[in-house]
PDB file of N, CA and C in Angstrom:
ATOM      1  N   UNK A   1       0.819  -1.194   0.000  1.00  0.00           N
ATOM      2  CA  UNK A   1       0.000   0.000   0.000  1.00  0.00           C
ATOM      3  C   UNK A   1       0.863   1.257   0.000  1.00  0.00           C
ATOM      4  N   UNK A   2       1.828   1.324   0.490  1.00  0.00           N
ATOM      5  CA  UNK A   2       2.651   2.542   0.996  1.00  0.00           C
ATOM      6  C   UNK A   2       3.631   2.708  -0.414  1.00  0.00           C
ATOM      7  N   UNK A   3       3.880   1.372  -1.532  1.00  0.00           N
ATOM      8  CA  UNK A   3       4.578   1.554  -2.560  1.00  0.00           C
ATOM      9  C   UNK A   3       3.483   2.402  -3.380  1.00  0.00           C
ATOM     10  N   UNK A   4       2.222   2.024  -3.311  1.00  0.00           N
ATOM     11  CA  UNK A   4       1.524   3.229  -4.056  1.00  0.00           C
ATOM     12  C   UNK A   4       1.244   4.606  -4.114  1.00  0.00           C
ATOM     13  N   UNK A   5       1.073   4.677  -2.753  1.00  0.00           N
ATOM     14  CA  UNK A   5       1.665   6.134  -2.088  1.00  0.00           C
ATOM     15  C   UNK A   5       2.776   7.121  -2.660  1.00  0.00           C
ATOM     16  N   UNK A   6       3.663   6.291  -2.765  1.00  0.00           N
ATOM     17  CA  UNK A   6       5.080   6.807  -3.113  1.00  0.00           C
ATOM     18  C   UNK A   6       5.044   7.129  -4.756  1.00  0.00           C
ATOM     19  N   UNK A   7       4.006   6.505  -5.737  1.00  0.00           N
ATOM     20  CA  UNK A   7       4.488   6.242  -7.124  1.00  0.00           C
ATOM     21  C   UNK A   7       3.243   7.176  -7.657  1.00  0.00           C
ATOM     22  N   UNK A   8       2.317   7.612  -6.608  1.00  0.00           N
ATOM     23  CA  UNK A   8       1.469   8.774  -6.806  1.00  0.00           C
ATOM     24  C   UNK A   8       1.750   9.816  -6.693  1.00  0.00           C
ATOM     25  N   UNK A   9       2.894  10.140  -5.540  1.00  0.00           N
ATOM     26  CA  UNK A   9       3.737  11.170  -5.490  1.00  0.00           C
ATOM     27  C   UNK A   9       4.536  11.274  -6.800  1.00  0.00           C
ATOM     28  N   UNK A  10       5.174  10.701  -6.895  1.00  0.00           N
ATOM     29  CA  UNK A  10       6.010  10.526  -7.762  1.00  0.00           C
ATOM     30  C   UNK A  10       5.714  11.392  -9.316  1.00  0.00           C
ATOM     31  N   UNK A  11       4.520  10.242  -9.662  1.00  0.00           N
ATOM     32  CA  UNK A  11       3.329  10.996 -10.658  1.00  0.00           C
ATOM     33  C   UNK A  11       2.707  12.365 -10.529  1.00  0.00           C
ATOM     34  N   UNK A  12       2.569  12.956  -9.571  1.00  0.00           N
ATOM     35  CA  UNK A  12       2.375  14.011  -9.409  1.00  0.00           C
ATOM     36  C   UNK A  12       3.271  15.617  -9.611  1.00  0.00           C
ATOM     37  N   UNK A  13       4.692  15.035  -9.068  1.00  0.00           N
ATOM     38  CA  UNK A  13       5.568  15.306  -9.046  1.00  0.00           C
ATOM     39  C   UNK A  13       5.774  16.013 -11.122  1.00  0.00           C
ATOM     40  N   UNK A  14       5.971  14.579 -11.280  1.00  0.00           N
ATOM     41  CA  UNK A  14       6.148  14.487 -12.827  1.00  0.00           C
ATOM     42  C   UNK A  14       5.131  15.363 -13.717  1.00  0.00           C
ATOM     43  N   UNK A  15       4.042  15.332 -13.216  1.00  0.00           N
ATOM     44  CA  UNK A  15       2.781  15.952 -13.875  1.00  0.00           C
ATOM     45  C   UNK A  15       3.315  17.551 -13.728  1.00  0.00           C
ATOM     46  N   UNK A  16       3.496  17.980 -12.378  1.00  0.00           N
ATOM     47  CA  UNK A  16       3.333  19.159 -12.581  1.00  0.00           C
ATOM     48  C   UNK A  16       4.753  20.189 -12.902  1.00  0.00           C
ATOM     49  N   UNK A  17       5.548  19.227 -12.919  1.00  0.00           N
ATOM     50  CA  UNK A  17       7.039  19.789 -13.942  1.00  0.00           C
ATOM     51  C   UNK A  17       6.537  19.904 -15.244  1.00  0.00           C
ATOM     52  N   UNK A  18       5.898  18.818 -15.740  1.00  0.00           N
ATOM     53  CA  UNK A  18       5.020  18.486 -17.194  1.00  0.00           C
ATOM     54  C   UNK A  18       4.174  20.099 -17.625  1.00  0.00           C
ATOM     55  N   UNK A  19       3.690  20.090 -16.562  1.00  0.00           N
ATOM     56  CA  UNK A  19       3.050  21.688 -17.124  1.00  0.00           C
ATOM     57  C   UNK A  19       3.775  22.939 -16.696  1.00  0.00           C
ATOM     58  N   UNK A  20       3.939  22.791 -15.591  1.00  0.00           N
ATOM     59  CA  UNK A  20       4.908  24.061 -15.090  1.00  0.00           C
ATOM     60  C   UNK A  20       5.896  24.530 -15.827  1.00  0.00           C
ATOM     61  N   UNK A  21       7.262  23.759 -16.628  1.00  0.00           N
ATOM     62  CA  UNK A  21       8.066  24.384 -17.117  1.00  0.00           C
ATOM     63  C   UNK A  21       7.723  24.691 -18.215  1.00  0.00           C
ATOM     64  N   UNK A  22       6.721  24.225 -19.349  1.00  0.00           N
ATOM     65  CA  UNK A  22       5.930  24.914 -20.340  1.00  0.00           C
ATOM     66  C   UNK A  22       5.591  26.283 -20.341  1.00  0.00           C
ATOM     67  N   UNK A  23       4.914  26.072 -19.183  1.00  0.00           N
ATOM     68  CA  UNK A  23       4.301  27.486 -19.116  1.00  0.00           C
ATOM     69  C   UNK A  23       5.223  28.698 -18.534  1.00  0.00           C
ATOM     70  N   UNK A  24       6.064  28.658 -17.677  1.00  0.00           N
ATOM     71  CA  UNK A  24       7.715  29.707 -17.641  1.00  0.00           C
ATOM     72  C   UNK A  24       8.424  29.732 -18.829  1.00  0.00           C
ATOM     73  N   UNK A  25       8.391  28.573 -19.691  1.00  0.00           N
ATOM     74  CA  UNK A  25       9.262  28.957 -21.429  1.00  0.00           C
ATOM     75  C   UNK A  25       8.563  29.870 -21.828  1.00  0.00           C
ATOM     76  N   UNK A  26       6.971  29.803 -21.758  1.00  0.00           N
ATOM     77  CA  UNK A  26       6.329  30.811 -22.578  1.00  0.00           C
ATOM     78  C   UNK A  26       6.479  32.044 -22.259  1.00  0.00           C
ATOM     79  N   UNK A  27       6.051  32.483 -20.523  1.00  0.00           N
ATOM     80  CA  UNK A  27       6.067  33.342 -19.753  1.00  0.00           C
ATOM     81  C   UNK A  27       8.028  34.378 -20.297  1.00  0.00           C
ATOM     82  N   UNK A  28       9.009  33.343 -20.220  1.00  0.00           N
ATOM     83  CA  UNK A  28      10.262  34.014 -20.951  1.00  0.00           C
ATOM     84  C   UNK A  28      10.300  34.010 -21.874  1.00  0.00           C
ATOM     85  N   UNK A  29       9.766  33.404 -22.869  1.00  0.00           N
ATOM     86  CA  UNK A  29       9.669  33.886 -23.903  1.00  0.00           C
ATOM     87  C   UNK A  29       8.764  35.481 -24.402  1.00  0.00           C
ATOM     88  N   UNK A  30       7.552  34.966 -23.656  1.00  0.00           N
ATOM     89  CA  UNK A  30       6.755  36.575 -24.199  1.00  0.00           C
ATOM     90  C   UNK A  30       7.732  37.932 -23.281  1.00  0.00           C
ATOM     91  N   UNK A  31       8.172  37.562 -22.341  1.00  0.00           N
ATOM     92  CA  UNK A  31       9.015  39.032 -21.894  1.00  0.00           C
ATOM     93  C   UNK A  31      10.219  39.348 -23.045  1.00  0.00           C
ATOM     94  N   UNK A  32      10.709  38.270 -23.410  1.00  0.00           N
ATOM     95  CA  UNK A  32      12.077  38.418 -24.195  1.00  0.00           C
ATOM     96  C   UNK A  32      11.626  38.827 -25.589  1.00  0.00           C
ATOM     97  N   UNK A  33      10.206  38.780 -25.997  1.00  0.00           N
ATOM     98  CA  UNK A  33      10.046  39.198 -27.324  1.00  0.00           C
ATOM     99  C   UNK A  33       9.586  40.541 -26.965  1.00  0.00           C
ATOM    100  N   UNK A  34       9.423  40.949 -25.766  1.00  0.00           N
ATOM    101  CA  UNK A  34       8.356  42.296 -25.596  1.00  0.00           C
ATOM    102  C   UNK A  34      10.055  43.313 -25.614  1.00  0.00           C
ATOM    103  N   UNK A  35      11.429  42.727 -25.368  1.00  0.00           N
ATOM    104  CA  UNK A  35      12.463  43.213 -24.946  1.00  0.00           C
ATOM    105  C   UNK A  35      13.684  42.945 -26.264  1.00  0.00           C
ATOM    106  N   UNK A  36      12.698  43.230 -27.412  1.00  0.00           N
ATOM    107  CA  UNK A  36      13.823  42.610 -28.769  1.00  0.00           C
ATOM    108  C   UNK A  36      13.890  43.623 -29.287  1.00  0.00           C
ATOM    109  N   UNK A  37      13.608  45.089 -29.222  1.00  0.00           N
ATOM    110  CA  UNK A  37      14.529  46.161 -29.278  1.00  0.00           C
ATOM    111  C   UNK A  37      15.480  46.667 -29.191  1.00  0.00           C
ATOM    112  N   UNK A  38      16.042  46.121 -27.425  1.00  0.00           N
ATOM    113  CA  UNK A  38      17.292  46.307 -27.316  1.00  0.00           C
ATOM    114  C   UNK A  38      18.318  45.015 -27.913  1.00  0.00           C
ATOM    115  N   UNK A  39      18.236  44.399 -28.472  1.00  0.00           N
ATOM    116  CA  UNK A  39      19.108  43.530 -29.291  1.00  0.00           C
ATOM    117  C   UNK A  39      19.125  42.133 -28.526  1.00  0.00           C
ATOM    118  N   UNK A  40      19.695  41.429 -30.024  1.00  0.00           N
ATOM    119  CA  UNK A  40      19.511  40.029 -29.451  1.00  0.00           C
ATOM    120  C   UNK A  40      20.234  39.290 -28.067  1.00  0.00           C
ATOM    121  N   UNK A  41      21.497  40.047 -27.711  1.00  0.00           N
ATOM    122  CA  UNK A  41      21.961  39.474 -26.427  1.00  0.00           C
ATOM    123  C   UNK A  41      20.907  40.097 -25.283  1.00  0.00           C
ATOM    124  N   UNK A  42      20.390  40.495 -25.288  1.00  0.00           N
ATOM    125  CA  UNK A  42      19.244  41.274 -24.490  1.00  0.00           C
ATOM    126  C   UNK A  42      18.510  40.613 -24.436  1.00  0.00           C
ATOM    127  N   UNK A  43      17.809  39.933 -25.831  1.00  0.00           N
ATOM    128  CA  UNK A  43      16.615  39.587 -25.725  1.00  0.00           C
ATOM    129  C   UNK A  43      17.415  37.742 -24.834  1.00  0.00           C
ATOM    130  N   UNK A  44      18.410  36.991 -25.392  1.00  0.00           N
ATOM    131  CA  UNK A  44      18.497  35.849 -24.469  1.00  0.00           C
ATOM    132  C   UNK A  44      19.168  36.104 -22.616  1.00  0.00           C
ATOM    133  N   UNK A  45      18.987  37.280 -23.066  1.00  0.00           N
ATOM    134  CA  UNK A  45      19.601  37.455 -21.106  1.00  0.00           C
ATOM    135  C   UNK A  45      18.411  37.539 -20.304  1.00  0.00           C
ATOM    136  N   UNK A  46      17.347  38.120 -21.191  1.00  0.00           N
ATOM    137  CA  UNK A  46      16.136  38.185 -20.710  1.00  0.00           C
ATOM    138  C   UNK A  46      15.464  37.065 -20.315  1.00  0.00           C
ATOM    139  N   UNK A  47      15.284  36.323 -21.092  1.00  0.00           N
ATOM    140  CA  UNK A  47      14.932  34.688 -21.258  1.00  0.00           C
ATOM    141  C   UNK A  47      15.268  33.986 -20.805  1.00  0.00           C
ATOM    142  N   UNK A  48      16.773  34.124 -19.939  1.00  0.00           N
ATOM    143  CA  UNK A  48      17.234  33.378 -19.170  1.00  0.00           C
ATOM    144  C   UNK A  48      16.940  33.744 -18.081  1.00  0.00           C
ATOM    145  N   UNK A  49      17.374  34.631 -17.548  1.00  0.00           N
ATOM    146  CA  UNK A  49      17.195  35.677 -16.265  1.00  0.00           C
ATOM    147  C   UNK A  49      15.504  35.125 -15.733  1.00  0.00           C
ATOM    148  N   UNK A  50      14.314  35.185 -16.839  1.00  0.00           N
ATOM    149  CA  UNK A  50      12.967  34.589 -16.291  1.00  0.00           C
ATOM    150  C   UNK A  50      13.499  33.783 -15.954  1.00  0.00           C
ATOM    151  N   UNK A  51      13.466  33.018 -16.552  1.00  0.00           N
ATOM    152  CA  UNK A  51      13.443  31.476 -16.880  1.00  0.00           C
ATOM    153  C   UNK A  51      13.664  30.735 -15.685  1.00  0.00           C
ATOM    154  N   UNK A  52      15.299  30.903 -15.093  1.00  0.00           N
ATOM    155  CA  UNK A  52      15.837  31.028 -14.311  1.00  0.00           C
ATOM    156  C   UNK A  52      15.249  31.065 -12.660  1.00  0.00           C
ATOM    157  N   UNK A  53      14.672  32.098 -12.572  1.00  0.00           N
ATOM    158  CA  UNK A  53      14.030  32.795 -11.723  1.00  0.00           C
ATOM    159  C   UNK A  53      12.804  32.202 -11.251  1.00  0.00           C
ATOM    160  N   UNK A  54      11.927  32.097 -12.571  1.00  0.00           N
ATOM    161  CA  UNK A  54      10.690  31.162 -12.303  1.00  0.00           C
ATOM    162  C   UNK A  54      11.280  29.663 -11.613  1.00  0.00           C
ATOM    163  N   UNK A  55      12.326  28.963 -12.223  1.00  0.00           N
ATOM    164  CA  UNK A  55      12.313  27.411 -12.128  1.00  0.00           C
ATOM    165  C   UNK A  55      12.634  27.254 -10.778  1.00  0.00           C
ATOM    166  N   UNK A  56      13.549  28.491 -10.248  1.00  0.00           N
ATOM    167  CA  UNK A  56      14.448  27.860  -8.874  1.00  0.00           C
ATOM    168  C   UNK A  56      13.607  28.472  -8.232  1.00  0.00           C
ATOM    169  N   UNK A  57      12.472  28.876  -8.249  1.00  0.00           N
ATOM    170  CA  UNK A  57      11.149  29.454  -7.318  1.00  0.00           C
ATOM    171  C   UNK A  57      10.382  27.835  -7.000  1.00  0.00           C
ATOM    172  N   UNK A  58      10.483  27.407  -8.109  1.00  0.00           N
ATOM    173  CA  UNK A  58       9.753  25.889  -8.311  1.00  0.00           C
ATOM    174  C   UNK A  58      10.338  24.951  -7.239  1.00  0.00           C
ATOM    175  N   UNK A  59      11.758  24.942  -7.138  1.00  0.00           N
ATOM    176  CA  UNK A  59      12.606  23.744  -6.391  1.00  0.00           C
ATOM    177  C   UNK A  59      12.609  24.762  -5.322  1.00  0.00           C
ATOM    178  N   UNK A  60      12.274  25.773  -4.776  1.00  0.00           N
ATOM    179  CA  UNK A  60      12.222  26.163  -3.368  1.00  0.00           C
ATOM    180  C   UNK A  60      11.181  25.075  -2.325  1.00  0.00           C
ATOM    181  N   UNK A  61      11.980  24.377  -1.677  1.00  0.00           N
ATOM    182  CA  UNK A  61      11.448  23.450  -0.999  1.00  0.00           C
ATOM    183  C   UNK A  61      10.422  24.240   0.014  1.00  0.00           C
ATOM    184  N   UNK A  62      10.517  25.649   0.396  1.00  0.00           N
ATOM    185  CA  UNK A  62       9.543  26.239   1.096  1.00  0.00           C
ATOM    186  C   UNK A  62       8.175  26.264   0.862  1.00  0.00           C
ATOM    187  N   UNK A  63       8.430  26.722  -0.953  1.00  0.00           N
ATOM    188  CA  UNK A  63       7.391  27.245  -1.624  1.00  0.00           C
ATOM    189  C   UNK A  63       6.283  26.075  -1.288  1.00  0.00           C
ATOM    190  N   UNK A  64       7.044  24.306  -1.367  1.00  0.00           N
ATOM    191  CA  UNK A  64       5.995  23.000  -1.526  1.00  0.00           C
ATOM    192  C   UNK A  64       5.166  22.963  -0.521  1.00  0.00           C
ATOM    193  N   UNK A  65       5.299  23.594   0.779  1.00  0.00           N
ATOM    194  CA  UNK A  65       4.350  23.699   2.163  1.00  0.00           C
ATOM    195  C   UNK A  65       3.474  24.452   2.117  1.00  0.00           C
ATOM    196  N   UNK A  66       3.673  25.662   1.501  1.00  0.00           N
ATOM    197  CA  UNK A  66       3.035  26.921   1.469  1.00  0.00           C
ATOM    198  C   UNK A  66       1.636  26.134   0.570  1.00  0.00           C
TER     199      UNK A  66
END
């Protein structure tokens, strides 16, 4: 019983990386196209800098309690 437990987590886990980092590519992406004026090293510093920002918000083990 308790191995199922664990492989639901697991699945869950998986699911919501599955959507989550989709949706921060997009999220850096639409800032980095709103920021393609100032030139293309701009526009991937931008994209990273989200990107970045969003994901290690994700692995904040705090954030999972909250």
């Amino acid at each position: 019983m308790q191995r199922a437990e664990e492989m639901e987590l697991i699945l869950i886990i998986i699911c919501v990386l599955a959507i989550y980092i989709p949706v921060i590519a997009v999220i850096s992406l639409m800032r980095a196209l709103f920021s393609i004026r100032k030139g293309k090293a701009y526009v991937k510093e931008k994209f990273r800098d989200t990107f970045f920002h969003f994901f290690f918000e994700l692995i904040n083990p705090f954030n999972w309690i909250l």
